[in-house]
Protein backbone atom coordinates (compact mmCIF):
# COMPACT_ATOMS: atom_id res chain seq x y z
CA UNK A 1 107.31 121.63 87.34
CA UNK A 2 104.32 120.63 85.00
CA UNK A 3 105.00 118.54 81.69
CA UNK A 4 101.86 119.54 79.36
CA UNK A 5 102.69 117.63 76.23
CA UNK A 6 100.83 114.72 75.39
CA UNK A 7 101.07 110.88 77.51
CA UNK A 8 101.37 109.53 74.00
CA UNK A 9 103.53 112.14 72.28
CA UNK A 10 106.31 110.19 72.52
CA UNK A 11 109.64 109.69 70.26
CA UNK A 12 110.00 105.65 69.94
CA UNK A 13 112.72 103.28 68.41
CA UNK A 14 111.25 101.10 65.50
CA UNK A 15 112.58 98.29 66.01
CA UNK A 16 111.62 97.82 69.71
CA UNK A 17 108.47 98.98 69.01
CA UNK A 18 107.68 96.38 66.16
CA UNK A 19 108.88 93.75 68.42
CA UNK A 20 107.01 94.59 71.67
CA UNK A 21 103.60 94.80 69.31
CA UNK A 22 104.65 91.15 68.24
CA UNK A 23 105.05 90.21 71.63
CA UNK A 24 102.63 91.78 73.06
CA UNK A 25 99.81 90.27 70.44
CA UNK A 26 101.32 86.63 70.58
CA UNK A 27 100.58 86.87 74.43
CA UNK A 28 96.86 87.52 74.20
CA UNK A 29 96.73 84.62 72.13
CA UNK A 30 98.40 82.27 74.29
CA UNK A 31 96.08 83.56 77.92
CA UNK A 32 93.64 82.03 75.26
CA UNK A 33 95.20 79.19 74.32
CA UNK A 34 93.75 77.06 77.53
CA UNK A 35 90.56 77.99 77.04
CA UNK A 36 88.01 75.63 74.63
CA UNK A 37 86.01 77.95 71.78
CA UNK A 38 82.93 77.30 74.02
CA UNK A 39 84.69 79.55 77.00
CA UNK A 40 85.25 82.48 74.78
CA UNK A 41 82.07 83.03 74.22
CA UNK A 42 80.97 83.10 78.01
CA UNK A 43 79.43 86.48 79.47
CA UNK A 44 78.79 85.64 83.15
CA UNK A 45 77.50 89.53 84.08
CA UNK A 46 77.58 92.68 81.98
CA UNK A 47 80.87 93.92 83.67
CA UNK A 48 82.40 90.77 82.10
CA UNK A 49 83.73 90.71 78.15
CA UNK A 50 83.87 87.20 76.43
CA UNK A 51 87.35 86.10 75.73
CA UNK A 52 86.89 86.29 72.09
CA UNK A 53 85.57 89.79 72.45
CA UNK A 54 88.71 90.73 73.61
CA UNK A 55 90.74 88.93 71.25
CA UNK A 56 88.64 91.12 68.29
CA UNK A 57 88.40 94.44 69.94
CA UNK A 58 92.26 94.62 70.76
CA UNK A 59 93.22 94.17 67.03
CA UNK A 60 89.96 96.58 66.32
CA UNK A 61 91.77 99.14 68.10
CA UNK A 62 95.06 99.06 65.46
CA UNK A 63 92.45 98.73 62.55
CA UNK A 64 90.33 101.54 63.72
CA UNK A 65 93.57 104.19 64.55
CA UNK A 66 96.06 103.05 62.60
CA UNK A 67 95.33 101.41 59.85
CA UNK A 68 92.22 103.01 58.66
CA UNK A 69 93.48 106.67 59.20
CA UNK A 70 96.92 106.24 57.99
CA UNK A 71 97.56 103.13 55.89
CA UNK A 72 97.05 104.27 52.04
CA UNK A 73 93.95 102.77 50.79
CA UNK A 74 93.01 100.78 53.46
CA UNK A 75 90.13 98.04 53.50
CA UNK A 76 88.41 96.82 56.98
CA UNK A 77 88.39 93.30 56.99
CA UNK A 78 84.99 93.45 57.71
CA UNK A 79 82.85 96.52 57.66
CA UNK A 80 80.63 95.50 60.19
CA UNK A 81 83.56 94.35 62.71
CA UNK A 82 83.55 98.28 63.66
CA UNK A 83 79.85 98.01 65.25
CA UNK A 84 80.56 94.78 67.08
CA UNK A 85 84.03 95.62 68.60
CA UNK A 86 84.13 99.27 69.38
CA UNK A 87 83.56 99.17 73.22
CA UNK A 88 82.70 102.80 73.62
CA UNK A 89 84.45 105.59 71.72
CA UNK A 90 81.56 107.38 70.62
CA UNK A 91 83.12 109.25 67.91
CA UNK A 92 83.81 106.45 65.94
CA UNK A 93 80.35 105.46 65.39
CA UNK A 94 77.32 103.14 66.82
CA UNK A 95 78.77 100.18 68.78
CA UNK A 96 77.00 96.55 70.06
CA UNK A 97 75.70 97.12 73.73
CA UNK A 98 78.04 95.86 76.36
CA UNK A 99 75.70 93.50 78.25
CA UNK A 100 74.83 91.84 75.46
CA UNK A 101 78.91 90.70 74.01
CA UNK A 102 77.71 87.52 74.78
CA UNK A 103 75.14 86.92 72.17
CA UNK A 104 77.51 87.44 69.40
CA UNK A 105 77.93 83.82 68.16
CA UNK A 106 79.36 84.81 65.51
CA UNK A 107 81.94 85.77 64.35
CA UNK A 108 83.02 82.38 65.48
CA UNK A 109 86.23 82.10 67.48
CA UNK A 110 88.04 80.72 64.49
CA UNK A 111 86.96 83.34 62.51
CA UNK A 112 88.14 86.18 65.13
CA UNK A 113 91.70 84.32 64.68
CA UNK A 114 91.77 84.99 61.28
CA UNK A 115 90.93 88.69 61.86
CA UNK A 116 93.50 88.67 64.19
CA UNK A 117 95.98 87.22 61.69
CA UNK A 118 94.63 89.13 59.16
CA UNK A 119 95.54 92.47 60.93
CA UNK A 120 98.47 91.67 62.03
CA UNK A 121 99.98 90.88 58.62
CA UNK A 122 98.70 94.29 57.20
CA UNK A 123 99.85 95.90 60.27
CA UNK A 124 103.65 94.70 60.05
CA UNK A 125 103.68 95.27 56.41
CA UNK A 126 102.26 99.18 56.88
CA UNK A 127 104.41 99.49 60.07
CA UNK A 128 107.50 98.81 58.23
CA UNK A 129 107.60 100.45 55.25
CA UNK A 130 106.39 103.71 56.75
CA UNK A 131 108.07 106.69 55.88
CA UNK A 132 109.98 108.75 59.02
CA UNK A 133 107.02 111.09 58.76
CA UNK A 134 104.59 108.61 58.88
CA UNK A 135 106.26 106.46 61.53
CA UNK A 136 106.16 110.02 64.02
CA UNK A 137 102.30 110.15 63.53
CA UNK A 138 101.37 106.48 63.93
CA UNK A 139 104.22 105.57 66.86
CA UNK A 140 103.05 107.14 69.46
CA UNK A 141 99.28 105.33 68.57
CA UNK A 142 100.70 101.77 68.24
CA UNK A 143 102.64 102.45 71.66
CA UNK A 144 98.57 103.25 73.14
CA UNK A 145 97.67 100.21 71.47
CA UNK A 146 100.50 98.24 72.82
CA UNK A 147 99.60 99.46 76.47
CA UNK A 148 95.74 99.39 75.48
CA UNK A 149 96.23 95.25 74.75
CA UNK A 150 98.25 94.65 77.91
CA UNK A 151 94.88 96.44 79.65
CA UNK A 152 92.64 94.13 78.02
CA UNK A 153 95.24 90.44 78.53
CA UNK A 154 94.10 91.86 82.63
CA UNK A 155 90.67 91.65 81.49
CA UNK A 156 90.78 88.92 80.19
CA UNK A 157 91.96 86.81 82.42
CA UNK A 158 89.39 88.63 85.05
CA UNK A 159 86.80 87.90 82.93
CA UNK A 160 87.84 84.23 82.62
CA UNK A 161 88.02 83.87 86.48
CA UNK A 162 84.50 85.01 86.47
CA UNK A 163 83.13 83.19 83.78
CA UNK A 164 84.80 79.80 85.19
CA UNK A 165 83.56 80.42 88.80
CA UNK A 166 80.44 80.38 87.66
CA UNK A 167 80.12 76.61 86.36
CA UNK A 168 79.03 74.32 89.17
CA UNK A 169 82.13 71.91 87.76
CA UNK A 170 84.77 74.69 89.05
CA UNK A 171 87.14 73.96 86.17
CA UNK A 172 90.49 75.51 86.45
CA UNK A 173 92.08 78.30 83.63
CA UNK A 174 95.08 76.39 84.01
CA UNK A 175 95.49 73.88 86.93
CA UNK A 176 99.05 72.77 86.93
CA UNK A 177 100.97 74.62 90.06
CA UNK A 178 104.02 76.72 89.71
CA UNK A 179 105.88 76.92 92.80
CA UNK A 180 106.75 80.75 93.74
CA UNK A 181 108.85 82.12 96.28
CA UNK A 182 106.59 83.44 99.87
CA UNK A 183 107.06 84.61 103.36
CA UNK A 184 104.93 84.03 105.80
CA UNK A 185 102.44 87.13 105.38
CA UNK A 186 103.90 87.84 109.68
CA UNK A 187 102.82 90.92 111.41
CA UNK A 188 102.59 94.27 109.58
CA UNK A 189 104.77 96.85 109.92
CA UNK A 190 104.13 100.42 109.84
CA UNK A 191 106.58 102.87 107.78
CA UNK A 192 106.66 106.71 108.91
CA UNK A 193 107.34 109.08 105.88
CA UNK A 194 107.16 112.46 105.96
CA UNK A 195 107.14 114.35 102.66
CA UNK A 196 107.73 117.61 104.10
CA UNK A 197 104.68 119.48 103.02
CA UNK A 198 104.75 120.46 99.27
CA UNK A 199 105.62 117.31 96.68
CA UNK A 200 105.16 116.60 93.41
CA UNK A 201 103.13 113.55 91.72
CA UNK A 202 102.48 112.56 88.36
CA UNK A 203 104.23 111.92 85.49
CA UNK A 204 106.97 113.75 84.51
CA UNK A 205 106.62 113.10 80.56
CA UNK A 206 109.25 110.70 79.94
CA UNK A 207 108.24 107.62 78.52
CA UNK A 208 104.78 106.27 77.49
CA UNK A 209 102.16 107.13 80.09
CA UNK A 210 98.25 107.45 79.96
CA UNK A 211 96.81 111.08 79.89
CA UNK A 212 95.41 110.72 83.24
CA UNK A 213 99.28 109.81 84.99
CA UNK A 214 99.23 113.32 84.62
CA UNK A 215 100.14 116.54 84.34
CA UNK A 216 102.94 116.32 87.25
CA UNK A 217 101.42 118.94 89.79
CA UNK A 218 102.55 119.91 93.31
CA UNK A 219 100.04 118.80 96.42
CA UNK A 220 100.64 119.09 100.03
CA UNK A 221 101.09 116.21 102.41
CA UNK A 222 101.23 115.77 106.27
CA UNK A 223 103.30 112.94 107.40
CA UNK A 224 101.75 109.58 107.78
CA UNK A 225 101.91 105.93 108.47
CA UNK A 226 102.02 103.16 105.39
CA UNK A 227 101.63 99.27 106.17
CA UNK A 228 104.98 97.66 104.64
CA UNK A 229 102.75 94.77 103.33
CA UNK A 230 99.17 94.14 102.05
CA UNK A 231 96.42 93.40 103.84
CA UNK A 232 96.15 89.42 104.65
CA UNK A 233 93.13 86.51 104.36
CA UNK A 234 93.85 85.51 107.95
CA UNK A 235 93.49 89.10 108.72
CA UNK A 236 90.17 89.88 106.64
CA UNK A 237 88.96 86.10 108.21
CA UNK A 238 89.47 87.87 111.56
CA UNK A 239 87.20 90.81 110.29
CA UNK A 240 84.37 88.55 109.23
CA UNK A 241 84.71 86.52 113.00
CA UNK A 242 84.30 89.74 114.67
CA UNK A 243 80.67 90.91 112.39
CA UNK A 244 82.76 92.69 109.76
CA UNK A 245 80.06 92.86 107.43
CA UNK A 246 77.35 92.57 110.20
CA UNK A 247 78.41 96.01 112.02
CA UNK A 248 76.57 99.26 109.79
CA UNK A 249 79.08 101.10 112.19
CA UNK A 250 82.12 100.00 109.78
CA UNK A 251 80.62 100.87 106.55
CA UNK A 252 79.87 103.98 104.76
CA UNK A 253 76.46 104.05 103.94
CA UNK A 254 76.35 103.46 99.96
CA UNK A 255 78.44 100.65 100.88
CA UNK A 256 76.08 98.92 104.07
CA UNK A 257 73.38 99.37 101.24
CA UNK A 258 75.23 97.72 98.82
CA UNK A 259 76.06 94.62 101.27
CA UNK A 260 72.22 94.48 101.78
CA UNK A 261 71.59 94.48 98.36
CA UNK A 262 74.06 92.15 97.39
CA UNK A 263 74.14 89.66 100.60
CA UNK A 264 78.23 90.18 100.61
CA UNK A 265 79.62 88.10 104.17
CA UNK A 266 82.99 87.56 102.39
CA UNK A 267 85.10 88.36 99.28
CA UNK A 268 84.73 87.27 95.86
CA UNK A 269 85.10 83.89 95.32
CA UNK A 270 85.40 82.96 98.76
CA UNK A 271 82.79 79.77 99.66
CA UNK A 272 82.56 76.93 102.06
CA UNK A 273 86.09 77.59 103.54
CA UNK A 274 87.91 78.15 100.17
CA UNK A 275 88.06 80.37 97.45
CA UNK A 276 88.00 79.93 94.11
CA UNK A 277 91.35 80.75 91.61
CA UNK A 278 92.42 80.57 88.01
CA UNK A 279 93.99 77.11 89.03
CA UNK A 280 90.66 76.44 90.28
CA UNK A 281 89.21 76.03 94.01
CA UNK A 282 91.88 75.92 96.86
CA UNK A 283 92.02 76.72 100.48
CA UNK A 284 92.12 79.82 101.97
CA UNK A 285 96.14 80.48 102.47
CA UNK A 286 95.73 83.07 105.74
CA UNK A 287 98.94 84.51 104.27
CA UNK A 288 98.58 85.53 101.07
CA UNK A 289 96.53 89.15 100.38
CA UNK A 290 93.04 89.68 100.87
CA UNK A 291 91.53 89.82 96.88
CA UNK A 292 88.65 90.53 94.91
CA UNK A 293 87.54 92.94 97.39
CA UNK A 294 85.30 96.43 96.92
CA UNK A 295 86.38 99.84 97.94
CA UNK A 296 83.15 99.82 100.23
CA UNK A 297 84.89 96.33 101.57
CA UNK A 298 88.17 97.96 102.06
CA UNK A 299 86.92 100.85 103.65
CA UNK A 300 84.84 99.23 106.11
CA UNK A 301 88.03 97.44 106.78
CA UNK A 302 90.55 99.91 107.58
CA UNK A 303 87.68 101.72 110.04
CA UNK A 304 87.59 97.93 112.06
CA UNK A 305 91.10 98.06 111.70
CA UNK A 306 91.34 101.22 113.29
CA UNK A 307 93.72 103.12 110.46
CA UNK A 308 92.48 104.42 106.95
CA UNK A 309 93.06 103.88 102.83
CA UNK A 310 96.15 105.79 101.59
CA UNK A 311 95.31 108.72 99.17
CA UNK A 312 96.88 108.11 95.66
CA UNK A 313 99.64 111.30 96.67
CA UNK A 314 100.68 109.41 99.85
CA UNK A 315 100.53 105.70 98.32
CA UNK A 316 103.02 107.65 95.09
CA UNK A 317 104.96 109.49 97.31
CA UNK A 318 105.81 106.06 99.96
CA UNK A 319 107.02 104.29 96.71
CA UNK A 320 108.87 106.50 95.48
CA UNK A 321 111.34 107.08 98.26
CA UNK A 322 110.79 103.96 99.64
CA UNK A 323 112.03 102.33 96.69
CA UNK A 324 110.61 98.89 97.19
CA UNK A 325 113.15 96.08 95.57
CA UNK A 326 110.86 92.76 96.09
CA UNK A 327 110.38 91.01 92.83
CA UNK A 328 106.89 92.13 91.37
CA UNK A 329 104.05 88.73 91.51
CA UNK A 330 102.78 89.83 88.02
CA UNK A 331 101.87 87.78 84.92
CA UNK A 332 105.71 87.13 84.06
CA UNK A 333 105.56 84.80 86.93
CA UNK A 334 102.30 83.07 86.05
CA UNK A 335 101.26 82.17 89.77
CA UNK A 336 97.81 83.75 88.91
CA UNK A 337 96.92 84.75 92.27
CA UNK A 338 98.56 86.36 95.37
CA UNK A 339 101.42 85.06 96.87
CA UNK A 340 102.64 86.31 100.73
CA UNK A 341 104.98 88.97 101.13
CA UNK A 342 109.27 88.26 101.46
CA UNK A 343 109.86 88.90 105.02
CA UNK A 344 111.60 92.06 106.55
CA UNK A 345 112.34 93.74 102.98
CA UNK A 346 110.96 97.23 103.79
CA UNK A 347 108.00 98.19 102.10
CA UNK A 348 106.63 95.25 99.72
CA UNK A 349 103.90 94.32 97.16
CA UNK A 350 103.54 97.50 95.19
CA UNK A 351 104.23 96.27 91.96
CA UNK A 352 101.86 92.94 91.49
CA UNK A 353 99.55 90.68 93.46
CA UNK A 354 96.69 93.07 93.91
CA UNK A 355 95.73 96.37 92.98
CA UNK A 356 95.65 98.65 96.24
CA UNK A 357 92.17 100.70 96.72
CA UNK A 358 93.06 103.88 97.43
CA UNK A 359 90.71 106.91 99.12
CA UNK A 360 90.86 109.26 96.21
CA UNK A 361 88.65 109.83 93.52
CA UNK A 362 89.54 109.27 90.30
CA UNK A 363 89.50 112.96 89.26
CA UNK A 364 91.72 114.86 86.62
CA UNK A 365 94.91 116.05 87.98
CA UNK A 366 95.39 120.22 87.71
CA UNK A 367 96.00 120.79 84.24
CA UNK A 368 94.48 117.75 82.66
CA UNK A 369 93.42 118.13 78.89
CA UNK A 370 92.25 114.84 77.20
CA UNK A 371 93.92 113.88 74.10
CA UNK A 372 91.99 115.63 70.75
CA UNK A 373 89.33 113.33 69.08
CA UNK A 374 88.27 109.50 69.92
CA UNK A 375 91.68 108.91 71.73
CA UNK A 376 90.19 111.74 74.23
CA UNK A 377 87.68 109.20 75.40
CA UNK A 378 89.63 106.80 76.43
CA UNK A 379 89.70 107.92 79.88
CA UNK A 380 88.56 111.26 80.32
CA UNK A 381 85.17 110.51 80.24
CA UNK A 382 85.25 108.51 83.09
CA UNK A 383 86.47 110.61 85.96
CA UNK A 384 83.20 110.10 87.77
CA UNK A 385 81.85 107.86 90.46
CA UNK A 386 85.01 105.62 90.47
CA UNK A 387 87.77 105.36 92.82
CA UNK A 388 91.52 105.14 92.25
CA UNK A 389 93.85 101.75 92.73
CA UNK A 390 97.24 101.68 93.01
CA UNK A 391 100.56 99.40 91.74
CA UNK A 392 99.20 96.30 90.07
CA UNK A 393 98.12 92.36 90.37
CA UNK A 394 99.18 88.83 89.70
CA UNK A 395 97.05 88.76 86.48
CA UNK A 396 99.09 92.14 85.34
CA UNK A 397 101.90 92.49 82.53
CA UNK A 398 105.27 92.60 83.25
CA UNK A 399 106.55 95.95 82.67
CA UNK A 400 103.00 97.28 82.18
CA UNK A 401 102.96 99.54 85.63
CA UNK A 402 104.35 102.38 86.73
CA UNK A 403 104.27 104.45 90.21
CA UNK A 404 102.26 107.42 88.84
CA UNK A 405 99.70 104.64 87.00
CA UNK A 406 96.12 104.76 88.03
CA UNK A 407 93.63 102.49 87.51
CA UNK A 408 90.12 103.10 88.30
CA UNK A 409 86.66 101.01 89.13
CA UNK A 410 83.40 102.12 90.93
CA UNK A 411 83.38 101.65 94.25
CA UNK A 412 81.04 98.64 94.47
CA UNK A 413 83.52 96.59 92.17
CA UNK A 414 84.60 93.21 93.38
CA UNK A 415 86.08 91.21 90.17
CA UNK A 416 89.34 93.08 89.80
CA UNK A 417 92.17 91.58 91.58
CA UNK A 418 92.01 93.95 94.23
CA UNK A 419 92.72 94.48 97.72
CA UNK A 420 94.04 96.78 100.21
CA UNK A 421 97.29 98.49 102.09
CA UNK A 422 96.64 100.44 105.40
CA UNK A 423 97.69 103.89 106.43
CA UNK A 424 97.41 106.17 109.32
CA UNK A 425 98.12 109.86 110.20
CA UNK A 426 101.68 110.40 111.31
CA UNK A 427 102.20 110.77 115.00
């Protein structure tokens, strides 16, 4: 029932895996290819990393647990590269604070493409030439840094949005339009499942996953209700019309404090009837999902709404049997924002557009053991005060999700891509 070995003990083909690195690097440098050296130095709020910060602290990663543990011999390229770009694995060593990423002029941007370059050619040449012994230690690490990369291209380009929106010229990431295939976002449908009491969730142990995916357990589920589509902007419009975030009765009360505090009335990015995008500011499309909305937001939502957030067993569970075949809206398709669901295809949007709040906490699953030295931090440590999200977003990787994936941000969070499905007890 249970697989306890580890989410990165893995057995991986060499050649695949050498290629997907090289992929997988070249694509962080082209999400910054649009951007001029002055925008990757940006931080717009402590939440938000500066593109070149991101650029150094992915190819940090390979030096730090890679390279310097396994390579014979091996050199930093700079020694002091390992206080500036270690975000926060304590065991490694003193680190730059986060809110302050954006003071670090230098390194200049050139210079943190020739540390890129720089790792990169040692990696490939260690990589290899490894021996098969080597190769079974350091595989299963370059396949975390792989996914850890693909992480940070999302943050990136989240950080970008946020950075941009906050020059009074609005300029676009990249304003030339791709046209994408939509429906009309029509009336949701809901979708009965019943699981049947017992099920199993998590991952089973095949294939790369993160630690927290698992181990696979068994939890107990009542039947319920699933909307087969996310929620809209002509629907969340309809929420703010009627006092959505006038009405204390809608919120829970750390989240009514936080829409004091904050003077919320609408999502991110939304202003003077339009909203702000990566292909800079358009109208409001009532169709497409809701985004860069809170869990509070969400919440408060589904109560007006007169339903609930799925928990994280029910959203896993409706996927998987469900089997939903619309094409994911992730980064292979480069629309950069959320498109409105194919009509009448069953249950929709679970792969891309936006990451789906959930109501569960993001808590370890029974069984959990975090991986053995720095690796252990890497989420472990933060299963507290955060909430789980679900399937993915427009700004995500192809081929990066998976049903039993769980992402995670405090509750008050607004500059993910994120947004919202509805459920409901079963009749």
């Amino acid at each position: 029932m249970t697989d306890t070995r580890s989410a990165i003990d893995v057995p991986v083909d060499q050649a695949a895996l050498l290629e997907r690195l090289a992929d997988t690097r070249n694509l962080t440098e082209q999400l910054a290819a649009p951007l001029a050296a002055e925008d990757q130095v940006v931080q717009s709020m402590p939440d938000v990393s500066p593109t070149k910060w991101h650029r150094a602290h992915t190819t940090w990663f390979f030096e730090t647990f890679v390279l310097g543990p396994y390579a014979p011999g091996y050199e930093p390229v700079h020694p002091a590269y390992d206080y500036l770009f270690n975000s926060y694995y304590e065991q490694v060593g003193p680190r730059h604070p986060r809110s302050e990423r954006g003071l670090v002029s230098r390194p200049t941007v050139a210079e943190v493409g020739d540390y890129r370059a720089a790792v990169d050619e040692r990696l490939g040449a260690f990589l290899s030439d490894a021996r098969p012994d080597t190769w079974a230690t350091v595989a299963p690490l370059v396949e975390l840094g792989i996914n850890h990369e693909q992480q940070h291209q999302e943050l990136l380009l989240m950080d970008i949005k946020h950075v941009l929106s906050r020059n009074p010229l609005r300029p676009a990431y990249m304003p030339e339009r791709r046209s994408t295939p939509v429906g009309s976002g029509g009336r949701p449908a809901w979708i009965e499942v019943d699981p049947g009491g017992v099920v199993e969730i998590g991952h089973d142990g095949r294939g790369f996953a993160f630690d927290s995916e698992g181990p696979r357990h068994r939890t107990y589920l009542e039947p319920f209700r699933i909307a087969d589509r996310l929620v809209t902007c002509g629907e969340w419009a309809a929420f703010i019309a009627d006092g959505g975030y006038e009405r204390a009765e809608l919120w829970l009360s750390d989240g009514w404090a936080t829409v004091g505090q904050q003077g919320w009335t609408g999502p991110l990015y939304w202003e003077d009837g339009g909203v702000f995008t990566l292909r800079g500011q358009q109208a409001v499309d009532p169709s497409t999902p809701v985004c860069h909305v809170s869990f509070f937001e969400a919440d408060a939502f589904a109560t007006w709404a007169g339903a609930r957030l799925p928990t994280e067993a029910e959203w896993e569970v409706a996927v998987d049997r469900l089997a939903p075949a619309d094409s994911p809206n992730d980064l292979r398709t480069r629309a950069l924002h959320p498109r409105a669901a194919p009509d009448g295809t069953g249950l929709e949007q679970t792969a891309g557009d936006v990451w789906e709040w959930t109501a569960s906490p993001y808590r370890p699953y029974p069984g959990f053991r975090p991986e053995a030295g720095a690796i252990g931090e890497y989420n472990g440590k933060f299963m507290c005060n955060q909430m789980v999200l679900r399937g993915g977003a427009c700004v995500t990787p192809a081929g990066h999700v998976r049903p039993t994936y769980r992402n995670f941000f405090p509750p008050s969070s607004r500059w993910a891509f994120s947004g919202l499905r509805l459920a409901a007890d079963g009749d």
